[in-house]
N, C-alpha and C. Protein backbone atom coordinates (compact mmCIF):
# COMPACT_ATOMS: atom_id res chain seq x y z
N UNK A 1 0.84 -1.17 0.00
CA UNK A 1 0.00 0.00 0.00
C UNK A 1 0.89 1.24 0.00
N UNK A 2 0.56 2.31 -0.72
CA UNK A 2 1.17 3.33 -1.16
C UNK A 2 1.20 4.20 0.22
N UNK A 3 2.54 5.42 0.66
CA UNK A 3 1.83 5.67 1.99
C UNK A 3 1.52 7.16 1.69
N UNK A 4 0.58 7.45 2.45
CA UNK A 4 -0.34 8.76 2.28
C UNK A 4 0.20 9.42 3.91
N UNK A 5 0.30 10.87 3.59
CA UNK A 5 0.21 11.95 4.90
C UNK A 5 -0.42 13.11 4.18
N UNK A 6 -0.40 13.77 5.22
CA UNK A 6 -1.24 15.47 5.51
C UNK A 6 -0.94 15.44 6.99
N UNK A 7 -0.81 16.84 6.71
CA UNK A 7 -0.26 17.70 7.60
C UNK A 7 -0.95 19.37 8.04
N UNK A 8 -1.53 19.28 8.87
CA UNK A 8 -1.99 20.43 9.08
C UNK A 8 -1.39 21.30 10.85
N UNK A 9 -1.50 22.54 10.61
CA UNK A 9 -1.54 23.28 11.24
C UNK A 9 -2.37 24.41 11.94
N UNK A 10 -2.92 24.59 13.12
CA UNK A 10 -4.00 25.78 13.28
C UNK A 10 -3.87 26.41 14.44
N UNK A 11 -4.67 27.26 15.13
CA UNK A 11 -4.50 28.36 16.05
C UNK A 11 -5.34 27.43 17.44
N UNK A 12 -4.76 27.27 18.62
CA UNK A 12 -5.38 26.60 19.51
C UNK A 12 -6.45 27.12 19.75
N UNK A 13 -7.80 27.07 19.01
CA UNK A 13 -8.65 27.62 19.72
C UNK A 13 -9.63 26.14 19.68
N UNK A 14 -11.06 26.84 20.16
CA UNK A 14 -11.82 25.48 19.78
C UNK A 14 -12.16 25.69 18.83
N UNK A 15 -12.84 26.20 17.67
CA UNK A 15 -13.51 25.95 16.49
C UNK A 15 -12.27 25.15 15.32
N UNK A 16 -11.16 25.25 15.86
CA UNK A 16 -9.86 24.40 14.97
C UNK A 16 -10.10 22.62 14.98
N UNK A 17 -11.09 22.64 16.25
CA UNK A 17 -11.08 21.48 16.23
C UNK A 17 -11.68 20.61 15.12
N UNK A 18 -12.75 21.28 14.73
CA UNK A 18 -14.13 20.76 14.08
C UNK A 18 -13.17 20.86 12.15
N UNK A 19 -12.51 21.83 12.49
CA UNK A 19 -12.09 22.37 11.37
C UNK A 19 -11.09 21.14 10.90
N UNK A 20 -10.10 20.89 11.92
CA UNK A 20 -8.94 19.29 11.51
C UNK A 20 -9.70 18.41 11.28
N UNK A 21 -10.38 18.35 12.34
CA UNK A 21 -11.32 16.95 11.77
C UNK A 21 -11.81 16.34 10.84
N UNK A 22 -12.75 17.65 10.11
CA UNK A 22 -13.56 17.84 8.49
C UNK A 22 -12.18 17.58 7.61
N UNK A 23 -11.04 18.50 7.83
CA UNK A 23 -10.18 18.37 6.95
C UNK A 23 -9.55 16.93 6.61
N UNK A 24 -8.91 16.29 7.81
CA UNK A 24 -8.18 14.89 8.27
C UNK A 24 -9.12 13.78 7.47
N UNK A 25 -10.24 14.14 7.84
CA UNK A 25 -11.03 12.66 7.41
C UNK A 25 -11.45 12.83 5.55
N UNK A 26 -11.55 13.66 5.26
CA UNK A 26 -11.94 14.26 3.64
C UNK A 26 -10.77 13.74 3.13
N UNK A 27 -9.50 14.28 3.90
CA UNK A 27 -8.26 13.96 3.28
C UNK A 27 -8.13 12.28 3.05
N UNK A 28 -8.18 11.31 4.30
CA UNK A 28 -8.68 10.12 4.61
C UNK A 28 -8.92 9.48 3.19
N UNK A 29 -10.35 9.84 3.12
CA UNK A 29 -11.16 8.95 2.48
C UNK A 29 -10.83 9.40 0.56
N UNK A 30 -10.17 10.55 0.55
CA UNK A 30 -9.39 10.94 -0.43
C UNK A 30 -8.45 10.10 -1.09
N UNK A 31 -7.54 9.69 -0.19
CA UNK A 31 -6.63 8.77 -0.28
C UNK A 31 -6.85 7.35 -1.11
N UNK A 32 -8.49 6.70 -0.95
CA UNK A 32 -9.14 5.94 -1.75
C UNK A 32 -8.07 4.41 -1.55
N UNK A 33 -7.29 4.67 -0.54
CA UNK A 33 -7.05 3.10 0.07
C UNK A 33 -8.60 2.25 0.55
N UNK A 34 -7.54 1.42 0.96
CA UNK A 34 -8.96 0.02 1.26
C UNK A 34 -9.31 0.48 2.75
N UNK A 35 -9.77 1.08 3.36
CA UNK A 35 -10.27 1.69 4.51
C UNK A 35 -11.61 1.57 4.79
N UNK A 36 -11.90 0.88 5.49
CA UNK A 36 -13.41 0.65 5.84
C UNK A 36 -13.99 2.13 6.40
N UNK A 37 -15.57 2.15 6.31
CA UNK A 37 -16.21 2.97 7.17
C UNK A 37 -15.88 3.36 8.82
N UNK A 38 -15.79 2.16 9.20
CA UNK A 38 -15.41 1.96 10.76
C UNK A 38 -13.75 2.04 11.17
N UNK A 39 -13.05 2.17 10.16
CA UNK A 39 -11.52 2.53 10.72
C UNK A 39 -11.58 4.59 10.67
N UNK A 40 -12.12 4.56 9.52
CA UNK A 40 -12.28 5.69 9.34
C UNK A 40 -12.91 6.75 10.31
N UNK A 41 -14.17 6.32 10.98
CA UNK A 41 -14.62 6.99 11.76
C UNK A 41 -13.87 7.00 13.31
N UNK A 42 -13.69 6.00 13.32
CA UNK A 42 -12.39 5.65 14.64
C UNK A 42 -11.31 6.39 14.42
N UNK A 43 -10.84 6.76 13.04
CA UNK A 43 -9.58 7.79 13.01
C UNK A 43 -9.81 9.41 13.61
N UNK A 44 -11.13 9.58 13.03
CA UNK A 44 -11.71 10.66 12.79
C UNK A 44 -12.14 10.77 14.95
N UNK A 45 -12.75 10.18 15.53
CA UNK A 45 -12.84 9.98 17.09
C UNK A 45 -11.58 10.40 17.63
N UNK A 46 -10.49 9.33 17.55
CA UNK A 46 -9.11 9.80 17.91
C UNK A 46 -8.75 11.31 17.72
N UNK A 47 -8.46 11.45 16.03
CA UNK A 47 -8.41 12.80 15.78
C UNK A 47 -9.01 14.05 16.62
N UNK A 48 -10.29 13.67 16.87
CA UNK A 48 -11.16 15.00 17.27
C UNK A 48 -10.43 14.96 19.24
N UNK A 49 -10.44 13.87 19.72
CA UNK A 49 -9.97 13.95 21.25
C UNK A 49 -8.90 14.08 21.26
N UNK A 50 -7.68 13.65 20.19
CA UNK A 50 -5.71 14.22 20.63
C UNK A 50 -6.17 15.91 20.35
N UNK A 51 -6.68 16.62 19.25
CA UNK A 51 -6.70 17.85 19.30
C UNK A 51 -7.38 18.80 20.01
N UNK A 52 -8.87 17.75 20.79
CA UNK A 52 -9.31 18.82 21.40
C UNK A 52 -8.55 18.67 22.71
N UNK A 53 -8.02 17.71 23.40
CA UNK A 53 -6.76 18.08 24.76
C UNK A 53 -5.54 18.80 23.90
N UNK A 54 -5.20 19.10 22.93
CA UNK A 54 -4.19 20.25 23.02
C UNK A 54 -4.68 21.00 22.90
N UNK A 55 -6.05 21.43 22.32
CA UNK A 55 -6.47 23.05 22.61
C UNK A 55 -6.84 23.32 23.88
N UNK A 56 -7.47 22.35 24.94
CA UNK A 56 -7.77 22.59 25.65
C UNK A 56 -6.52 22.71 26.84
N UNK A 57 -5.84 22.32 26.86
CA UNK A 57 -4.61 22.65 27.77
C UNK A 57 -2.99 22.64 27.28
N UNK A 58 -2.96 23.25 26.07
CA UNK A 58 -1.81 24.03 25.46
C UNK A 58 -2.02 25.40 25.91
N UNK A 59 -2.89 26.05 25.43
CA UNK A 59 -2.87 27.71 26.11
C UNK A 59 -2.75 28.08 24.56
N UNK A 60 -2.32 29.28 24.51
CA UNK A 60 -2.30 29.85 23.13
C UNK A 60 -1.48 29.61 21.97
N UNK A 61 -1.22 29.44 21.26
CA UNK A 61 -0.35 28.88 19.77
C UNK A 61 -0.89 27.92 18.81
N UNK A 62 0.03 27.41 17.87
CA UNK A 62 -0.33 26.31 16.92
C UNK A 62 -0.42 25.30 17.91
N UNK A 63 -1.17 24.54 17.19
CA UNK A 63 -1.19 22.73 17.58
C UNK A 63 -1.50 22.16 16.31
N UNK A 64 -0.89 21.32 15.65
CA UNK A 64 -0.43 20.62 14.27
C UNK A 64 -0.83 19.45 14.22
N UNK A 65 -1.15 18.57 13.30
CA UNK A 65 -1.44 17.54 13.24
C UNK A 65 -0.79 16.61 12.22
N UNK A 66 -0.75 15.55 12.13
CA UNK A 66 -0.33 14.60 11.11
C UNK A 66 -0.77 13.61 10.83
N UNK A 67 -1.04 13.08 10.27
CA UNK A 67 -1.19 11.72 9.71
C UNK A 67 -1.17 11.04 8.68
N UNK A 68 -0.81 9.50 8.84
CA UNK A 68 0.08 9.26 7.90
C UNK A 68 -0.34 7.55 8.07
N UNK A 69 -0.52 6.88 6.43
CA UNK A 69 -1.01 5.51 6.43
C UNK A 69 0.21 5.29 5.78
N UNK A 70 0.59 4.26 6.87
CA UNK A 70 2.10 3.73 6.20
C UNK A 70 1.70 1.95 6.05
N UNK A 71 2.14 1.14 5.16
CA UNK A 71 1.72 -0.27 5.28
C UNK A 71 0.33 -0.50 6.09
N UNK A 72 0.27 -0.96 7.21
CA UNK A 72 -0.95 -1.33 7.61
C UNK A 72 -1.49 -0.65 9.24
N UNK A 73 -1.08 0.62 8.87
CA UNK A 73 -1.02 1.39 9.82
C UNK A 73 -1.22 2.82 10.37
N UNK A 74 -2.14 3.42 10.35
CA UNK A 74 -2.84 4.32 10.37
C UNK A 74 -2.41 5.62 11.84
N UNK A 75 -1.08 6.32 11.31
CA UNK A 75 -0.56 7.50 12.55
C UNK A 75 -1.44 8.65 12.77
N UNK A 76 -1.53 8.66 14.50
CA UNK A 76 -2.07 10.11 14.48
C UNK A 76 -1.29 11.00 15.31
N UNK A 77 -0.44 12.01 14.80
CA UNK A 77 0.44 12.63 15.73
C UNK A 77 -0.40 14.44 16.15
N UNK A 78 -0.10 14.43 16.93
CA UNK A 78 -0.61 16.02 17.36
C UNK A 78 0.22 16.51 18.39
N UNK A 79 0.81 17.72 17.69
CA UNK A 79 1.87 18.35 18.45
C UNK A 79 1.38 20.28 18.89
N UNK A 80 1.57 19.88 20.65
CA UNK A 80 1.12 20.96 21.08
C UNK A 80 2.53 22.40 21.66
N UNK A 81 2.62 23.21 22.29
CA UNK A 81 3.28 23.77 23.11
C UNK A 81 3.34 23.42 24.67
N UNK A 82 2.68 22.88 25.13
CA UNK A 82 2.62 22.67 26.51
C UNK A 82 3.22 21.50 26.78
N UNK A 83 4.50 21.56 28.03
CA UNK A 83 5.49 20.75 28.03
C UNK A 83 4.60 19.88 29.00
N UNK A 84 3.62 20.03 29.54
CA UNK A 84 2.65 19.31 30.94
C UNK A 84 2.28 17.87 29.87
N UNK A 85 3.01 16.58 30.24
CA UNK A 85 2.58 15.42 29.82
C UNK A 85 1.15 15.09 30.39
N UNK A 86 -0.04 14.29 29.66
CA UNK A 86 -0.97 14.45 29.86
C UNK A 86 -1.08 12.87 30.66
N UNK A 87 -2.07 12.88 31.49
CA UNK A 87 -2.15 11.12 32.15
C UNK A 87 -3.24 10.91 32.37
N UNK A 88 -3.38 9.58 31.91
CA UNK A 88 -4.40 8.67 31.69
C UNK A 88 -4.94 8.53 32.77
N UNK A 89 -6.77 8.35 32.97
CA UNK A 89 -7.12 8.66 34.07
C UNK A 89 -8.56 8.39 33.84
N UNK A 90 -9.47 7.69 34.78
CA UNK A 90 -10.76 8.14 34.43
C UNK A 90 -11.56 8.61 35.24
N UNK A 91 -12.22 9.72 34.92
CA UNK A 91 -12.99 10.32 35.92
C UNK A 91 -13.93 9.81 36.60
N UNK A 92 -14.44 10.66 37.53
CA UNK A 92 -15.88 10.20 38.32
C UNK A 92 -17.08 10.16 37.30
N UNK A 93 -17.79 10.15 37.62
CA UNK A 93 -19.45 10.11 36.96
C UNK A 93 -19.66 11.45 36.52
N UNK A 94 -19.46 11.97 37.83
CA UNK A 94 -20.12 13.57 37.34
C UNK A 94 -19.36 14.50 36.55
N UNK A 95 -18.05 14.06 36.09
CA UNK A 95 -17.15 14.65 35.83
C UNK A 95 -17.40 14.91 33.96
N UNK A 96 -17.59 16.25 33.18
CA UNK A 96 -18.44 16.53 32.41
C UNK A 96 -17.06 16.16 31.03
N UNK A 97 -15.40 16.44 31.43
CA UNK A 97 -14.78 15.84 30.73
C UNK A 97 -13.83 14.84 31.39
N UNK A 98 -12.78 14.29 30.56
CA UNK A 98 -11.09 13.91 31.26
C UNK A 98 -11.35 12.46 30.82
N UNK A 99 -12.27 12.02 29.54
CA UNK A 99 -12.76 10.97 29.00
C UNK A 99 -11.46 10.46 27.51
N UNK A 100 -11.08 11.78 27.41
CA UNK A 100 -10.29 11.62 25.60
C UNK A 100 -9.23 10.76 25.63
N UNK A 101 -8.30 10.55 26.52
CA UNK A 101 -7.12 9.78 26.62
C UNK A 101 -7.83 8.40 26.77
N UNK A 102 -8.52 8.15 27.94
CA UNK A 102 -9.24 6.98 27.56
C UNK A 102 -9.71 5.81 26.36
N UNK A 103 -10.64 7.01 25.75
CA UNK A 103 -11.05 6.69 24.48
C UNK A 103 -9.91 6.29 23.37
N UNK A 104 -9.15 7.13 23.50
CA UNK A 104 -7.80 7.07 22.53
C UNK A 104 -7.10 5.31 22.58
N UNK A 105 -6.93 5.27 24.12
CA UNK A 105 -6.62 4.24 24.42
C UNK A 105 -7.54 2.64 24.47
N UNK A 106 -9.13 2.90 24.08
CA UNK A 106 -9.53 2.08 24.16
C UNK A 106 -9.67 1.91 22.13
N UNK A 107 -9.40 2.85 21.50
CA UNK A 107 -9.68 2.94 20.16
C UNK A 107 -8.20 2.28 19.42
N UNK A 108 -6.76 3.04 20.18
CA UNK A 108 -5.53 2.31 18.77
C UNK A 108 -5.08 1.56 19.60
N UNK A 109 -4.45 0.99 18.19
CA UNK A 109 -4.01 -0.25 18.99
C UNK A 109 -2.51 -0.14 20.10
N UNK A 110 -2.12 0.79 19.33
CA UNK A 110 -0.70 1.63 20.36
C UNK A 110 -1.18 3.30 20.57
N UNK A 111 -0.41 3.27 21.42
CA UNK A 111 -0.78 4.99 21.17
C UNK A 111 0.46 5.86 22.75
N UNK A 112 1.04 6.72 23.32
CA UNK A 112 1.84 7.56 23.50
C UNK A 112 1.94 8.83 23.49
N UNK A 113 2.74 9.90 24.21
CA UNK A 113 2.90 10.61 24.44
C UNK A 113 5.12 11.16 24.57
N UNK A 114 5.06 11.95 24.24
CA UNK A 114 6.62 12.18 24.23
C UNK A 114 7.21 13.83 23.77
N UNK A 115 7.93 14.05 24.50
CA UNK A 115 8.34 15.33 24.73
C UNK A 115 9.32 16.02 23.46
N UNK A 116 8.57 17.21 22.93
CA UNK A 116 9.74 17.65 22.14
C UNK A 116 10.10 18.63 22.61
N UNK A 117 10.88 19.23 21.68
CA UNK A 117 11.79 20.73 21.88
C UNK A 117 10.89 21.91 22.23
N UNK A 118 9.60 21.80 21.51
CA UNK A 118 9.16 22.96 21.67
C UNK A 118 7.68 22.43 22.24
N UNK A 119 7.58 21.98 23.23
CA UNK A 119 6.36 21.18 23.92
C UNK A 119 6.69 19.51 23.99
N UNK A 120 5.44 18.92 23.34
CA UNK A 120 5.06 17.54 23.58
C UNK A 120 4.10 16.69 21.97
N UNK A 121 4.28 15.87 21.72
CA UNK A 121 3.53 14.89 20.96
C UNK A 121 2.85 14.28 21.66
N UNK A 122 1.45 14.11 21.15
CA UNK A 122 0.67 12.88 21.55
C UNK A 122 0.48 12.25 19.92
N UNK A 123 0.37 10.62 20.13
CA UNK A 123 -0.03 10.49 19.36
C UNK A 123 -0.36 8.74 19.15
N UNK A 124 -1.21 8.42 18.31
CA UNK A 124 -2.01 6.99 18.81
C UNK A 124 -1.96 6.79 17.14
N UNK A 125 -1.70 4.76 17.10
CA UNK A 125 -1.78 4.09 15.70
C UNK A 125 -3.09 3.28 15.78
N UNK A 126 -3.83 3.09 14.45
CA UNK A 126 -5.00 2.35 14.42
C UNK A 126 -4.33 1.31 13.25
N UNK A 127 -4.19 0.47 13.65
CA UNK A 127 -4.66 -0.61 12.69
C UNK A 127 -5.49 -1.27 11.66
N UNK A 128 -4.54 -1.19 10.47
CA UNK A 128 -5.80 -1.12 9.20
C UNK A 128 -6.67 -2.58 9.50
N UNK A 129 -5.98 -3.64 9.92
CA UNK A 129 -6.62 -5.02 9.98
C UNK A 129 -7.82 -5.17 11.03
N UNK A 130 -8.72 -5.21 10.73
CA UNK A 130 -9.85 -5.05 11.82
C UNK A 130 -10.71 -6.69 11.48
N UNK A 131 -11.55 -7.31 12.86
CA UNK A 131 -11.98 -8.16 12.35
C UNK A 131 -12.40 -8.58 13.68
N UNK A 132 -13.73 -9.34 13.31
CA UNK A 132 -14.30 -9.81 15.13
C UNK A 132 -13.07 -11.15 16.26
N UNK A 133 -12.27 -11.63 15.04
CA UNK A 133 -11.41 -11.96 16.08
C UNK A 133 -10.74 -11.67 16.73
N UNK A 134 -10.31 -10.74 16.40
CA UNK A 134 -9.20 -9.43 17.47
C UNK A 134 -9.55 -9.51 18.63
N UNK A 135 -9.10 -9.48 19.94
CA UNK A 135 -9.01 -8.99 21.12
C UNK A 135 -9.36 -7.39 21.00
N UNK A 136 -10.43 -6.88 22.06
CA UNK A 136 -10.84 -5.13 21.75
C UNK A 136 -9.01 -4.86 23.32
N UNK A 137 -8.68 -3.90 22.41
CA UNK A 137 -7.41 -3.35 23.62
C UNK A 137 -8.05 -2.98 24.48
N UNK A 138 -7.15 -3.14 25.86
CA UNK A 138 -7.79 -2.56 27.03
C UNK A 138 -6.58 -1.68 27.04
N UNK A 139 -7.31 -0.55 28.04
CA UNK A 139 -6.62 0.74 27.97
C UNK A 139 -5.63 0.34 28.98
N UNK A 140 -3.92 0.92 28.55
CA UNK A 140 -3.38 0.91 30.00
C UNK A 140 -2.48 2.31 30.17
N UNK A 141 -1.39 2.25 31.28
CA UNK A 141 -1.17 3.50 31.34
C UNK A 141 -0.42 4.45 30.30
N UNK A 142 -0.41 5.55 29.57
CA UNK A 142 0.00 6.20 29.14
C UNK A 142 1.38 5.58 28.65
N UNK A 143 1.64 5.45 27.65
CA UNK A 143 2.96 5.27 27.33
C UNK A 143 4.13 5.83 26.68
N UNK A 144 4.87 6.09 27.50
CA UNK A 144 5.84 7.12 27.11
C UNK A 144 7.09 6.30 25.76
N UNK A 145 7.20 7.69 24.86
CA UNK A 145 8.36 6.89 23.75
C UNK A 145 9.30 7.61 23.98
């Protein structure tokens, strides 16, 4: 399989979010690999929760995105300014967010966090091979690369 990226960049606010998203997944299904409905929308889930925790606790600047289908393997990188590593955690009941890392982790099949020069990466792989025999991942702690 041929490998496909895009790369975007935007202003941490919230309406950027909605905006990567539309973009990431158009781009996606652009690509016209063998990608089911259901990897796709699972990319597009991931996508929307790594970017909305860097807008939501980066503070002001870019937060960038990437992704990239390499062989059988579907990257989602999102790179913020805020050097604060994020940790896996699940809230109480009443608690209205602090759900996205979770999800992330219950959605790829790997996924991480790791520090750059100018902040931090998060970023989680989905697996193109999907199928009811798989084991569903259970989430575990944050994993640092």
């Amino acid at each position: 399989m041929a490998a496909h990226q895009l790369t975007l960049s935007v202003p941490a606010t919230p309406t950027a979010v909605t905006a990567v998203r539309h973009q990431a997944v158009d781009a996606i299904a652009d690509w016209k690999a063998e990608l089911d409905d259901e990897l796709v929308h699972t990319a597009e889930l991931v996508i929307s929760e790594l970017v909305t925790n860097a807008v939501q606790h980066a503070g002001p600047g870019q937060v960038s995105l990437a992704v990239r289908l390499i062989e059988a393997v579907l990257r989602v990188e999102v790179c913020d300014s805020s050097p604060a590593l994020p940790q896996l955690g699940l809230p109480d009941r009443q608690s209205e967010n602090g759900r996205g890392l979770f999800l992330v982790a219950a959605l790829a099949e790997r996924y991480g966090v790791e520090p750059t020069p100018t902040g931090k990466r998060c970023w989680a792989e989905i697996a193109l091979t999907t199928g009811s025999d798989q084991d569903v991942p259970v989430p575990l702690p944050l994993q640092r690369s």
